[in-house]
C-alpha atoms as a PDB file:
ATOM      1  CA  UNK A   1      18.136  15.076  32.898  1.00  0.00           C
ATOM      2  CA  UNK A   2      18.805  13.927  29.683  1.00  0.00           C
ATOM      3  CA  UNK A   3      19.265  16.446  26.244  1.00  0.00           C
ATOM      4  CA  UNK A   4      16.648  16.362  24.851  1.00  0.00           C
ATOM      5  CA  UNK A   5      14.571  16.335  28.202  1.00  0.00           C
ATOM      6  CA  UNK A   6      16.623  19.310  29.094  1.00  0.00           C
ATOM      7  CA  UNK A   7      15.949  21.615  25.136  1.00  0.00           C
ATOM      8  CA  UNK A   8      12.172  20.208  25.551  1.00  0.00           C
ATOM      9  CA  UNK A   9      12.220  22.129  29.007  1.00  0.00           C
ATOM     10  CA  UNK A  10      13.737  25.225  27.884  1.00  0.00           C
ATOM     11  CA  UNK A  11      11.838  25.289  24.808  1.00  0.00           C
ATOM     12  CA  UNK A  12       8.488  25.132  26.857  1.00  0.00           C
ATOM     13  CA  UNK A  13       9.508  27.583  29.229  1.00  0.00           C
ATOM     14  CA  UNK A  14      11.051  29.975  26.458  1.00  0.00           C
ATOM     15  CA  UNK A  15       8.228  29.818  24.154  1.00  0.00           C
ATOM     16  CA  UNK A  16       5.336  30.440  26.568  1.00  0.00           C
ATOM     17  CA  UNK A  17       6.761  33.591  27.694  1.00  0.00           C
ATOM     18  CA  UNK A  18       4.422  34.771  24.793  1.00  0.00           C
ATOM     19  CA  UNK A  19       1.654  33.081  26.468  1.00  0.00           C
ATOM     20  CA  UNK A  20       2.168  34.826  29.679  1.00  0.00           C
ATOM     21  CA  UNK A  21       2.411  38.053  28.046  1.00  0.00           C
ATOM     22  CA  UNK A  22      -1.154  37.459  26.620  1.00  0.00           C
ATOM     23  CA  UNK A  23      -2.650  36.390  29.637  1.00  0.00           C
ATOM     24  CA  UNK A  24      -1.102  39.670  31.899  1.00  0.00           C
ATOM     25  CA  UNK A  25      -2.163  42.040  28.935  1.00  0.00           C
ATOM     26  CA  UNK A  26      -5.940  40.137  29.335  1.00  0.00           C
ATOM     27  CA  UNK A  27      -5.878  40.556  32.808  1.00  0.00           C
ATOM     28  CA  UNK A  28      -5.508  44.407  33.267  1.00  0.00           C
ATOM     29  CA  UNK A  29      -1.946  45.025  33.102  1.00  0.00           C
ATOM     30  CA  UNK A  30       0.054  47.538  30.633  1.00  0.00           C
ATOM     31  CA  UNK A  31       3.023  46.771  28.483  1.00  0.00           C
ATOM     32  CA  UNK A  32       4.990  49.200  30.664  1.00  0.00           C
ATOM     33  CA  UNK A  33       4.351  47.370  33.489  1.00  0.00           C
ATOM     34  CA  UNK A  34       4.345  43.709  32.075  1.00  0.00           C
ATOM     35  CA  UNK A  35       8.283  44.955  30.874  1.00  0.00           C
ATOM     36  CA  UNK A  36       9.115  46.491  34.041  1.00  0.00           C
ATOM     37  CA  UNK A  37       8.304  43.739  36.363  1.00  0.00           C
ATOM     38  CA  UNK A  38       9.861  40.909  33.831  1.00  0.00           C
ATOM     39  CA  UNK A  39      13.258  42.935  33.904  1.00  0.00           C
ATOM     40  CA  UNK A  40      13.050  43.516  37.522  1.00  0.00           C
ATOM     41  CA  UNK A  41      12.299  39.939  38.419  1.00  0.00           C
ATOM     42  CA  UNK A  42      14.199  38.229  36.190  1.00  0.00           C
ATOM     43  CA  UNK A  43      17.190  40.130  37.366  1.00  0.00           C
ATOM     44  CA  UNK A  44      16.622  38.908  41.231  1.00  0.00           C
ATOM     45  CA  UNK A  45      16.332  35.079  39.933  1.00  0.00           C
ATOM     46  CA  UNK A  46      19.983  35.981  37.858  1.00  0.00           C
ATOM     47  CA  UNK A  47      21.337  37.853  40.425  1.00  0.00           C
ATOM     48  CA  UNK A  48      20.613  35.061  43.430  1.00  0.00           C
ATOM     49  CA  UNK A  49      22.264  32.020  40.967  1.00  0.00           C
ATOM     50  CA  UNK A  50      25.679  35.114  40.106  1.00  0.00           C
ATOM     51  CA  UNK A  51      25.748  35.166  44.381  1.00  0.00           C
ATOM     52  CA  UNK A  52      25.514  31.310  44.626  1.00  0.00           C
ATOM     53  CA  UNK A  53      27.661  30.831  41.879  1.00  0.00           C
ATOM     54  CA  UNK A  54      30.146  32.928  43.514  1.00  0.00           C
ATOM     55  CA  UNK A  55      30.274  35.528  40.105  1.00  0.00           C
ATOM     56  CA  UNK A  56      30.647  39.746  40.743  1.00  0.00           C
ATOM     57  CA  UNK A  57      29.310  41.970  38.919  1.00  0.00           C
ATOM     58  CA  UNK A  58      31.345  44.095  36.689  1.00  0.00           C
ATOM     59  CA  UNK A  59      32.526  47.026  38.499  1.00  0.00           C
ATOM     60  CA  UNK A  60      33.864  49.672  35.638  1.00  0.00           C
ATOM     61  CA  UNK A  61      31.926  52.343  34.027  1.00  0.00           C
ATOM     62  CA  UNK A  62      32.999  51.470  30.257  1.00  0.00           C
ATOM     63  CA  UNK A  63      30.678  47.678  30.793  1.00  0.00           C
ATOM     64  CA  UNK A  64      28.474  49.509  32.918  1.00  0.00           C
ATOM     65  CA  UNK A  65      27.926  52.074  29.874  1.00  0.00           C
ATOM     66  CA  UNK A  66      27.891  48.721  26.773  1.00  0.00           C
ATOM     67  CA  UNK A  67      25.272  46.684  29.585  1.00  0.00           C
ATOM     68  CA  UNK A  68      23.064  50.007  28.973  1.00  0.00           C
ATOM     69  CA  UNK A  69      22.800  49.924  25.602  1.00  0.00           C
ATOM     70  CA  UNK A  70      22.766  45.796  25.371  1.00  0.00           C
ATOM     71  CA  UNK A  71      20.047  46.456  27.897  1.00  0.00           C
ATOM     72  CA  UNK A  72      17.891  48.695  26.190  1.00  0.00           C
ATOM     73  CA  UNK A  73      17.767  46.340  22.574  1.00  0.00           C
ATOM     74  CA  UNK A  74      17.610  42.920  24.303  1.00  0.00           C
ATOM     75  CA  UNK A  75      15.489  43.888  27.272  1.00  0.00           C
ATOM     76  CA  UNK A  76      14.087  46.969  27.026  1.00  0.00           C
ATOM     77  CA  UNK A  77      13.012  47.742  24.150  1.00  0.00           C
ATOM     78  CA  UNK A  78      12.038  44.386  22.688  1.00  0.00           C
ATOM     79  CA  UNK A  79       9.827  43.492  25.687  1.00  0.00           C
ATOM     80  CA  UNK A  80       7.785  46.740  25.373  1.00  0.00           C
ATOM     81  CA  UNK A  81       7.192  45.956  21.894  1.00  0.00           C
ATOM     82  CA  UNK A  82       6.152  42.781  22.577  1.00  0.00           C
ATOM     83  CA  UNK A  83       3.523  43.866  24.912  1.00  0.00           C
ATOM     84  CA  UNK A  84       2.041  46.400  22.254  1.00  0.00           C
ATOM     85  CA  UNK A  85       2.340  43.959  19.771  1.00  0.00           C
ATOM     86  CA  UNK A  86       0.260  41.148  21.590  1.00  0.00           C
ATOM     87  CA  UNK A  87      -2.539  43.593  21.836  1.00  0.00           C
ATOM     88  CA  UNK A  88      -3.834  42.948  18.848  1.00  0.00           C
ATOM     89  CA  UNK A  89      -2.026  40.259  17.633  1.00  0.00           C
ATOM     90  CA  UNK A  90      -2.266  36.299  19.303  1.00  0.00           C
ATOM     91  CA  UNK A  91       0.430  34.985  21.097  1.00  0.00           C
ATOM     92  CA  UNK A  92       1.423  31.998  18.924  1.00  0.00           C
ATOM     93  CA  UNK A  93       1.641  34.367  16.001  1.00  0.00           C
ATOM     94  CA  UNK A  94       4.411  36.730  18.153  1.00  0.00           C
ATOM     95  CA  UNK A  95       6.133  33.528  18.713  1.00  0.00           C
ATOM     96  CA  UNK A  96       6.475  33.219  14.843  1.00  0.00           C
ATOM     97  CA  UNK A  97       7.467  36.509  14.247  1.00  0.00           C
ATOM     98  CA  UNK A  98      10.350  36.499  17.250  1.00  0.00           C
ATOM     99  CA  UNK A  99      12.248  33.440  14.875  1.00  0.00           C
ATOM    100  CA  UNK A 100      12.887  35.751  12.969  1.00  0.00           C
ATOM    101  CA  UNK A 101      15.947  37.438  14.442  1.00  0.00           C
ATOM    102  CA  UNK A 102      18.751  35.443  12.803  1.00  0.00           C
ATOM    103  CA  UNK A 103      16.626  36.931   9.309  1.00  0.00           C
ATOM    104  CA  UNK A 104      17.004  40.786  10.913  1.00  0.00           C
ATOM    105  CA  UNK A 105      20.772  39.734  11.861  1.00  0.00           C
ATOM    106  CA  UNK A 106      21.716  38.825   8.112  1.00  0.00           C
ATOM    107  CA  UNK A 107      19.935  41.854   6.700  1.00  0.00           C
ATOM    108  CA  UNK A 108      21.693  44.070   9.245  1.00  0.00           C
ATOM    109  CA  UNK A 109      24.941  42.296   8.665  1.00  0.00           C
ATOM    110  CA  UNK A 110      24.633  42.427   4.628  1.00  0.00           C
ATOM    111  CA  UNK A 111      23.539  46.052   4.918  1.00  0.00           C
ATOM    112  CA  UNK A 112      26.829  47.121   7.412  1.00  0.00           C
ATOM    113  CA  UNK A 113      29.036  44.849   5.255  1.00  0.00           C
ATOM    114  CA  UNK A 114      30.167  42.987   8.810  1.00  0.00           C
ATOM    115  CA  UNK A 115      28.291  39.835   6.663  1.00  0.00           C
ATOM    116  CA  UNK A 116      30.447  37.839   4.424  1.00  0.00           C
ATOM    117  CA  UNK A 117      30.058  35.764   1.523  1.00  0.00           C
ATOM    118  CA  UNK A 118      26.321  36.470   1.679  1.00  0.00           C
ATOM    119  CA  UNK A 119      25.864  33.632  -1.042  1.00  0.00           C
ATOM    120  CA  UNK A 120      22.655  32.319  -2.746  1.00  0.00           C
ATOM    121  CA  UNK A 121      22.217  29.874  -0.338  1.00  0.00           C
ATOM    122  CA  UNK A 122      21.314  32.714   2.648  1.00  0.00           C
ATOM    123  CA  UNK A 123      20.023  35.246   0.000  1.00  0.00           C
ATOM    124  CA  UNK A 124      17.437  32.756  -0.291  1.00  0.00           C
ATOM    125  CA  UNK A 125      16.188  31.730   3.066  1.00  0.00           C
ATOM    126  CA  UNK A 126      16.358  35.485   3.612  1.00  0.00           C
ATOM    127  CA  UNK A 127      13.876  36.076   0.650  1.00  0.00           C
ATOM    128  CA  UNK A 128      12.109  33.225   1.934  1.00  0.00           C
ATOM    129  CA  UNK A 129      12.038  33.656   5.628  1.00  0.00           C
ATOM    130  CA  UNK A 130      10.181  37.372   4.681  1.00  0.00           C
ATOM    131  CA  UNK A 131       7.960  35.535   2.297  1.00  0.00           C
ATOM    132  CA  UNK A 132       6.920  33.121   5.919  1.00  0.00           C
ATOM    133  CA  UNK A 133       6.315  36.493   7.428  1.00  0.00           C
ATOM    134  CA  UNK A 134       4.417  37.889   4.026  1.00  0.00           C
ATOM    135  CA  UNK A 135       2.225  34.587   3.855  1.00  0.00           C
ATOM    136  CA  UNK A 136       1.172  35.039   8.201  1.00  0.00           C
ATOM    137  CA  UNK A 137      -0.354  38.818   7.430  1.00  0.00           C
ATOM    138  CA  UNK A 138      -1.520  38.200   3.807  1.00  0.00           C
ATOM    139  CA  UNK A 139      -2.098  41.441   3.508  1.00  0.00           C
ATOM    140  CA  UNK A 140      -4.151  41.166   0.173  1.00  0.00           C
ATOM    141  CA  UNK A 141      -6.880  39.456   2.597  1.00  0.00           C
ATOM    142  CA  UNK A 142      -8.184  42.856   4.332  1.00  0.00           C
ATOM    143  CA  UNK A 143      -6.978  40.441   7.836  1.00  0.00           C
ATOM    144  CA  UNK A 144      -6.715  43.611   9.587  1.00  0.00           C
ATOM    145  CA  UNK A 145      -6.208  41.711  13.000  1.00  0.00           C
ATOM    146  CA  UNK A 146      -3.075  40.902  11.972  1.00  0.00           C
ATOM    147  CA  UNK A 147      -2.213  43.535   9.435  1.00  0.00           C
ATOM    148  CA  UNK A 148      -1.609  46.223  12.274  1.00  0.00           C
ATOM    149  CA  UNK A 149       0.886  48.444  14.306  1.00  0.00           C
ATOM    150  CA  UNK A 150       0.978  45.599  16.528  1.00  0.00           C
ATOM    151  CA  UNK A 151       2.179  43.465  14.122  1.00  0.00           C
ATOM    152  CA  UNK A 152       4.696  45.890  12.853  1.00  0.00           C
ATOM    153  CA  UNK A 153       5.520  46.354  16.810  1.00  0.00           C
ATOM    154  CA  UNK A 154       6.706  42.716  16.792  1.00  0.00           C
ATOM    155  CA  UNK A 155       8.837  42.627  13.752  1.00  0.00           C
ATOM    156  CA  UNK A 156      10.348  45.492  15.652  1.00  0.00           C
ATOM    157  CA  UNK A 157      11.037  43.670  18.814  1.00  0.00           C
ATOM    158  CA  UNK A 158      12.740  41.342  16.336  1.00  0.00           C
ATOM    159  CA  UNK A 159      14.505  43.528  14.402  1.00  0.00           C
ATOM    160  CA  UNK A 160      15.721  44.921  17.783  1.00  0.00           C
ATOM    161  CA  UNK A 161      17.266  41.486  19.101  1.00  0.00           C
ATOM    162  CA  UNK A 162      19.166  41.208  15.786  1.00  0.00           C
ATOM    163  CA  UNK A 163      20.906  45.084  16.717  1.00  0.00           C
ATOM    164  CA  UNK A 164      21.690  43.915  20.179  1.00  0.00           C
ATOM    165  CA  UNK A 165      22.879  40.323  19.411  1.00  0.00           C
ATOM    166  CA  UNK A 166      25.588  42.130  16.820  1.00  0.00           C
ATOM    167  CA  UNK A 167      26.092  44.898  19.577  1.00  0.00           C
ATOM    168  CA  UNK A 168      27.027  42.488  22.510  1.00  0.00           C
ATOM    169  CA  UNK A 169      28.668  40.265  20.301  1.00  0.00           C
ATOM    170  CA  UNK A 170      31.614  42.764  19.790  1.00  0.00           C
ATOM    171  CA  UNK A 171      31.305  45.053  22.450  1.00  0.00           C
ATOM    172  CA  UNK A 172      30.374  42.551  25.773  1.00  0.00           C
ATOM    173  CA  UNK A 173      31.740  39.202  25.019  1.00  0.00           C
ATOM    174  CA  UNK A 174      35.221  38.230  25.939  1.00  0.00           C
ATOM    175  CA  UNK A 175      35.443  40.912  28.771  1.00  0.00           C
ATOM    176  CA  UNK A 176      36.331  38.819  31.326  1.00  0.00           C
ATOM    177  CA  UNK A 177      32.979  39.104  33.358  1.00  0.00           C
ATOM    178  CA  UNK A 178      31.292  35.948  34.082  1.00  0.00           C
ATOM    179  CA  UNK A 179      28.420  35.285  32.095  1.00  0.00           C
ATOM    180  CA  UNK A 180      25.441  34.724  34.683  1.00  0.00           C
ATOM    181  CA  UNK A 181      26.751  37.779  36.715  1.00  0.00           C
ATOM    182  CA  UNK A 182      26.970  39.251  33.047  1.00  0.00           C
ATOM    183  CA  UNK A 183      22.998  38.535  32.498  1.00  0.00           C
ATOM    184  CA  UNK A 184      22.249  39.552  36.062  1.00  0.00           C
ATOM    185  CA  UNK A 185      23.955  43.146  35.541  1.00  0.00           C
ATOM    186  CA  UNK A 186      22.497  43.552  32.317  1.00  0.00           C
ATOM    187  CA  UNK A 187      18.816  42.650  33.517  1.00  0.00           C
ATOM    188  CA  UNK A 188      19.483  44.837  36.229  1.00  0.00           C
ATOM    189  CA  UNK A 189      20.290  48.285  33.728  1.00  0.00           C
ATOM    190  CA  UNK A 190      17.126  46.850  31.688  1.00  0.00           C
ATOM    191  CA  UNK A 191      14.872  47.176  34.676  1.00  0.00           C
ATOM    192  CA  UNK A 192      16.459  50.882  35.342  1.00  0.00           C
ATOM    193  CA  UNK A 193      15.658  51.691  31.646  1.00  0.00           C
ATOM    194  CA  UNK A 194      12.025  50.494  31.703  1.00  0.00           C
ATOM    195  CA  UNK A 195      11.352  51.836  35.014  1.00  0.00           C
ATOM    196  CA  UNK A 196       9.326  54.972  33.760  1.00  0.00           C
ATOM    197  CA  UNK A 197       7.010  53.063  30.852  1.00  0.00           C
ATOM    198  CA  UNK A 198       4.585  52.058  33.379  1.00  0.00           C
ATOM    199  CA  UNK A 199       4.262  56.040  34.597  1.00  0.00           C
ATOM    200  CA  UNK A 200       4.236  57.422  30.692  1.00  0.00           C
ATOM    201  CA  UNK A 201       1.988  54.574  29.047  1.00  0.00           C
ATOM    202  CA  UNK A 202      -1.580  54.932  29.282  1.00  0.00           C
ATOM    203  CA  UNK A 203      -3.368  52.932  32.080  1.00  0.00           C
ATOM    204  CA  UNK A 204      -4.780  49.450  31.095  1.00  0.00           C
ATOM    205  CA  UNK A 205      -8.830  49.330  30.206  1.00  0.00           C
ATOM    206  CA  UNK A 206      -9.585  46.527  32.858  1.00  0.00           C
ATOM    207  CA  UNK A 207      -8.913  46.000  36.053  1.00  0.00           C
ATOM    208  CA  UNK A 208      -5.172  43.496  37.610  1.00  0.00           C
ATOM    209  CA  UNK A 209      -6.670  40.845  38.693  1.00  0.00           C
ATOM    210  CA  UNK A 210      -4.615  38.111  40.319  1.00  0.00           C
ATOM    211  CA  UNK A 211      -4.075  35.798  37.339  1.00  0.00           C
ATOM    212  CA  UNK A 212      -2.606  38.596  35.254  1.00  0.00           C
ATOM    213  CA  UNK A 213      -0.103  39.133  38.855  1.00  0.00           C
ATOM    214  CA  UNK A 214       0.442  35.606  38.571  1.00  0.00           C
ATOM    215  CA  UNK A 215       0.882  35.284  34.573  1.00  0.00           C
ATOM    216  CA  UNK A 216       4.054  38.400  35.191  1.00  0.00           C
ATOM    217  CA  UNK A 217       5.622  36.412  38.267  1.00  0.00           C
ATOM    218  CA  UNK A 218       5.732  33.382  35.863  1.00  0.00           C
ATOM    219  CA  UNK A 219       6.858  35.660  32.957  1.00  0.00           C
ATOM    220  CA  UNK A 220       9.185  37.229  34.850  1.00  0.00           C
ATOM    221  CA  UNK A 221      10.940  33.949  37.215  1.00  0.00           C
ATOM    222  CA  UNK A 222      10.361  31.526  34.799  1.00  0.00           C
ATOM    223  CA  UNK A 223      10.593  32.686  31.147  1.00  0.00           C
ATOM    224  CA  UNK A 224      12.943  35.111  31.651  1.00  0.00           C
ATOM    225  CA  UNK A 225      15.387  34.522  34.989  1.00  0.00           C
ATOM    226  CA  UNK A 226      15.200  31.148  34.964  1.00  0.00           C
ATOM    227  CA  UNK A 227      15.561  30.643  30.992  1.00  0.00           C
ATOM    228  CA  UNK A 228      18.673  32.382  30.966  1.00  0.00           C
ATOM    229  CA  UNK A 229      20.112  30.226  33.310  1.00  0.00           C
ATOM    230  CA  UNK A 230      19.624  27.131  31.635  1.00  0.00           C
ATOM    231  CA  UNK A 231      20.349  28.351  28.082  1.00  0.00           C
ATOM    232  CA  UNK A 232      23.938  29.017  29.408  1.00  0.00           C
ATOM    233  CA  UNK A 233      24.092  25.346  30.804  1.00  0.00           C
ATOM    234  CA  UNK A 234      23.378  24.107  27.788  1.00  0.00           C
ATOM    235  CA  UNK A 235      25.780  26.439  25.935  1.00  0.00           C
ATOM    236  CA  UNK A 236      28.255  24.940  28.562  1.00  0.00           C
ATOM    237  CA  UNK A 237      27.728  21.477  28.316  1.00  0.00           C
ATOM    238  CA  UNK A 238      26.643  20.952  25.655  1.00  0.00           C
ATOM    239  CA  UNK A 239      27.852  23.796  23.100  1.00  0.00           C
ATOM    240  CA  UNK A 240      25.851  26.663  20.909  1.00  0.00           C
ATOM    241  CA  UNK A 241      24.646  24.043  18.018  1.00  0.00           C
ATOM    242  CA  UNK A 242      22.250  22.229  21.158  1.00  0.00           C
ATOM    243  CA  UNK A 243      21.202  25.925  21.884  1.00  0.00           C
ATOM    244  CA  UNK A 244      20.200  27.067  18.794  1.00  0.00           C
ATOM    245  CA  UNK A 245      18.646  24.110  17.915  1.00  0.00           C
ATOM    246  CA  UNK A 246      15.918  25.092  21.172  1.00  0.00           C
ATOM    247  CA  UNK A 247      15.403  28.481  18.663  1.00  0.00           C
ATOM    248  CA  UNK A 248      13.308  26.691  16.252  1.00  0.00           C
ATOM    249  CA  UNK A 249      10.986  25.126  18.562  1.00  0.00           C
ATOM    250  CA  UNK A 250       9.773  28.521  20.461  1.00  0.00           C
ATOM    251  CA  UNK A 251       7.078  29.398  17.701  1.00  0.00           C
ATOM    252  CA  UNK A 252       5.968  25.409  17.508  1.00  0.00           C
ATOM    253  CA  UNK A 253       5.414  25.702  21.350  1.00  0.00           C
ATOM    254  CA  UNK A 254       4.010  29.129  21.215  1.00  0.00           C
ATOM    255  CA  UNK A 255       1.534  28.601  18.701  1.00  0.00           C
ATOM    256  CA  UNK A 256       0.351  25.223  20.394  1.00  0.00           C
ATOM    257  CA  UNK A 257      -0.211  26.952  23.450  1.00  0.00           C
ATOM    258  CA  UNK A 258      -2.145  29.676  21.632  1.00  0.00           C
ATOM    259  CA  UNK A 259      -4.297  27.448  20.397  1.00  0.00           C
ATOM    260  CA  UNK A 260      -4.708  24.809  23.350  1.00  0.00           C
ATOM    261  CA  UNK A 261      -5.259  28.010  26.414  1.00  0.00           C
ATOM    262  CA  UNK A 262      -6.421  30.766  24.595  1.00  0.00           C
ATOM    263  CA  UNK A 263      -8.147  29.224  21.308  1.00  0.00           C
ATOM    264  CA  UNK A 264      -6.223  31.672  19.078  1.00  0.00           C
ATOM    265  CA  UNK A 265      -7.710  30.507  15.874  1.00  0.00           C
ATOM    266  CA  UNK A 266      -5.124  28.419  13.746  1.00  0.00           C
ATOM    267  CA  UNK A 267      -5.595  28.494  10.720  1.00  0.00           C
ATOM    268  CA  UNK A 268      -3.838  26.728   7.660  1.00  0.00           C
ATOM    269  CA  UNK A 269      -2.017  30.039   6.012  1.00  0.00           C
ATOM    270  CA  UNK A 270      -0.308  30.610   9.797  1.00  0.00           C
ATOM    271  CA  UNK A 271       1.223  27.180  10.000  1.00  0.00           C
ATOM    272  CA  UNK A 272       2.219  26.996   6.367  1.00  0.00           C
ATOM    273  CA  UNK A 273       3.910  30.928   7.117  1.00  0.00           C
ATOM    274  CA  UNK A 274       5.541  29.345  10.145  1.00  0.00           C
ATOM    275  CA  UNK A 275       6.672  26.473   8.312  1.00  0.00           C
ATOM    276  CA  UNK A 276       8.198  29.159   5.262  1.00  0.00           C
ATOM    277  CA  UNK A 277       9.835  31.367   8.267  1.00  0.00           C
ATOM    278  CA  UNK A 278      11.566  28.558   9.929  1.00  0.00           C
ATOM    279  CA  UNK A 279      12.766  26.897   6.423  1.00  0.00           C
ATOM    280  CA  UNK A 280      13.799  30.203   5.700  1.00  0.00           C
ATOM    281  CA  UNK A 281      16.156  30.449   8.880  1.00  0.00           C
ATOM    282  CA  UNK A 282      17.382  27.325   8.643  1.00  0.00           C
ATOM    283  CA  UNK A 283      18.613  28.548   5.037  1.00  0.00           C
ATOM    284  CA  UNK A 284      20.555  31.497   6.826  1.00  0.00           C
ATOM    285  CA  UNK A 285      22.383  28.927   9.450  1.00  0.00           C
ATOM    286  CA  UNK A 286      23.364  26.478   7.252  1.00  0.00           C
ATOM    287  CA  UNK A 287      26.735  26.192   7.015  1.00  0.00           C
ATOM    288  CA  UNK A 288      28.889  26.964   3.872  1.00  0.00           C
ATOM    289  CA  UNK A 289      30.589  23.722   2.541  1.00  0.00           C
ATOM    290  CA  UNK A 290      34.157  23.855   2.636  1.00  0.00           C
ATOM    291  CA  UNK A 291      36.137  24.104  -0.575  1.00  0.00           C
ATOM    292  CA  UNK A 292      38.058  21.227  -1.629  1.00  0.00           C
ATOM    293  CA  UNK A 293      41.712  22.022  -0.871  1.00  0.00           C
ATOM    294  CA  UNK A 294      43.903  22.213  -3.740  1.00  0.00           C
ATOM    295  CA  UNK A 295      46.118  19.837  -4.804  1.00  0.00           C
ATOM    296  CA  UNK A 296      49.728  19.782  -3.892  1.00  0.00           C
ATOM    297  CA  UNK A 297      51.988  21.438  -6.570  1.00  0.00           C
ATOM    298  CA  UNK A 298      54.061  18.826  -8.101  1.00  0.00           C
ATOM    299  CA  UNK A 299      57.866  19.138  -6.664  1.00  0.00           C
ATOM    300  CA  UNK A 300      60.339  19.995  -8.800  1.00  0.00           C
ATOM    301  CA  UNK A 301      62.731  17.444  -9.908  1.00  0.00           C
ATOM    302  CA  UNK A 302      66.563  17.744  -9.321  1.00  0.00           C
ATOM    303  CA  UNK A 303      68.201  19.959 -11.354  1.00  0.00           C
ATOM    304  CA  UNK A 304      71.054  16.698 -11.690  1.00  0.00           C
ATOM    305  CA  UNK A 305      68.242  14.085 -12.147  1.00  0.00           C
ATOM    306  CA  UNK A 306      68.585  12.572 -16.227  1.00  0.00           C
ATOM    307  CA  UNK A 307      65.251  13.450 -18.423  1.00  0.00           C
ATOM    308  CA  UNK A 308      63.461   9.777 -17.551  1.00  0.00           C
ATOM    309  CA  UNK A 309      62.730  10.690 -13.850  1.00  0.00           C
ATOM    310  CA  UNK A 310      61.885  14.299 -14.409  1.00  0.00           C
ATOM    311  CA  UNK A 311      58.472  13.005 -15.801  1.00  0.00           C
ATOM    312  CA  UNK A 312      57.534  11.327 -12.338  1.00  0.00           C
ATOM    313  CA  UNK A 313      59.605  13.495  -9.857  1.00  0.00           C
ATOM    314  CA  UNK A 314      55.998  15.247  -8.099  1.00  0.00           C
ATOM    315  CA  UNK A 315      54.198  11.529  -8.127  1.00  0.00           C
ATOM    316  CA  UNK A 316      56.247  11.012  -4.285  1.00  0.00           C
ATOM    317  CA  UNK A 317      54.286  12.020  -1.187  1.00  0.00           C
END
């Protein structure tokens, strides 16, 4: 499988996980349990490829007790929002909204001071990444379908990815657990900590039927279990720049699929807020340009050398 066959394959998988949630939610299930049975089978895929891959889960309390908390803002949490947010908001939208982590993750960053050298280059994809998202609800338009606590609940799940990215980055990372084993164990707390929303939430208005069964299998094997798996191959072979990279296609693929299954209307202010949001985070990554190195300080001439060669004593490498 070539690269780009392998990012086109991950993108499509990753980005219709928004798809997937629309369809369950259509089909009679509840966010509680459309979070529930992602964690829980998206752990089994992880855990299987740990066991084949010969990889143990950690065994101490102290990763036990970080997995929790990585758990409940990468897994959790966001998940649930997700669902509540795709209630009234379309799927290809939510995919738009989720690119905007790495936004959340400067603002965060800037506002704990762990961000440095800010710079106008990132202060303005920030300003303009928000601007993407301002442009999508147009507010001033009375579009109250997408002017609503769902919408807000999707910024959220964002907002929450860009805590838990900065949270496992200095608290999980480097611990000398393998990372699919890692994933599996982290899954697994996830599924513990959403185990009670389907009791607590309010039962869905229509009745499961089998495609919204089928739409949280694929959810749960597929767009979650399985994506994992291949984003850390592609970290591996072919390093985090290839991986990224996958980050700006999810709202392309999740707003064609919108479209194409469900007829989500697109309309021309969503694409050009998509187009704003993604310029916007590709401000934020860019990187800084090295500054040019000084120039080597002219060596001192000889304290014996006569007045004539002082004058060109620092022109020798």
């Amino acid at each position: 499988m070539t690269s780009a066959t392998r990012m086109g394959v991950l993108a499509l998988l990753w980005g219709s996980g928004f798809l997937w949630i629309k369809l369950a939610l259509d089909h009679g299930l509840t966010p509680g349990w459309i979070t529930f049975v992602r964690c829980l089978l998206g752990a089994g895929v992880l855990l299987a490829l740990a066991c084949a891959a010969g990889q143990k889960l950690p065994r101490d309390r102290t990763t036990w007790g970080r997995l929790a908390v990585a758990a409940f803002f990468c897994n959790a949490l966001p998940f649930l929002l997700f669902g509540i947010g795709e209630q009234s908001v379309g799927s290809g939208v939510a995919g738009v909204l989720n690119a905007t982590t790495p936004l959340w993750s400067l603002l965060i960053g800037a506002a704990l001071g762990t961000e440095r050298g800010l710079g106008a280059a990132k202060a303005g994809g920030l300003i303009l990444g928000f601007a993407g998202v301002l442009l999508i609800f147009a507010p001033w338009s009375g579009d109250s379908g997408l002017l609503s606590w769902g919408a807000l609940a999707l910024l959220g799940a964002s907002a929450s990815y860009a805590v838990a990215f900065a949270y496992m980055a200095r608290r999980l990372t480097g611990r000398g657990t393998a990372p699919m084993a890692l994933s599996a164990a982290q899954l697994l707390a996830a599924t513990a900590l959403s185990a009670p929303a389907p009791l607590v939430m309010a039962p869905g208005a229509g009745t499961v039927t089998w495609a919204g069964v089928g739409a949280v299998v694929v959810l749960g094997v597929f767009a979650t279990g399985l994506t994992f798996h291949l984003n850390y191959r592609m970290i591996a072979e072919e390093g985090p720049t290839s991986a990224a990279t996958v980050g700006y296609l999810l709202p392309v693929v999740s707003v064609a699929l919108g479209a194409l299954v469900l007829d989500e209307p697109l309309t021309v202010r969503v694409v050009a807020g998509m187009a704003v949001v993604l310029a916007g985070v590709a401000l934020t990554r860019r990187a800084p340009r090295p500054a040019p190195a000084p120039a080597p300080a002219p060596a001192p001439a000889p304290a014996s050398a006569p007045p004539a060669d002082r004058s060109s004593a620092g022109a020798a490498p």
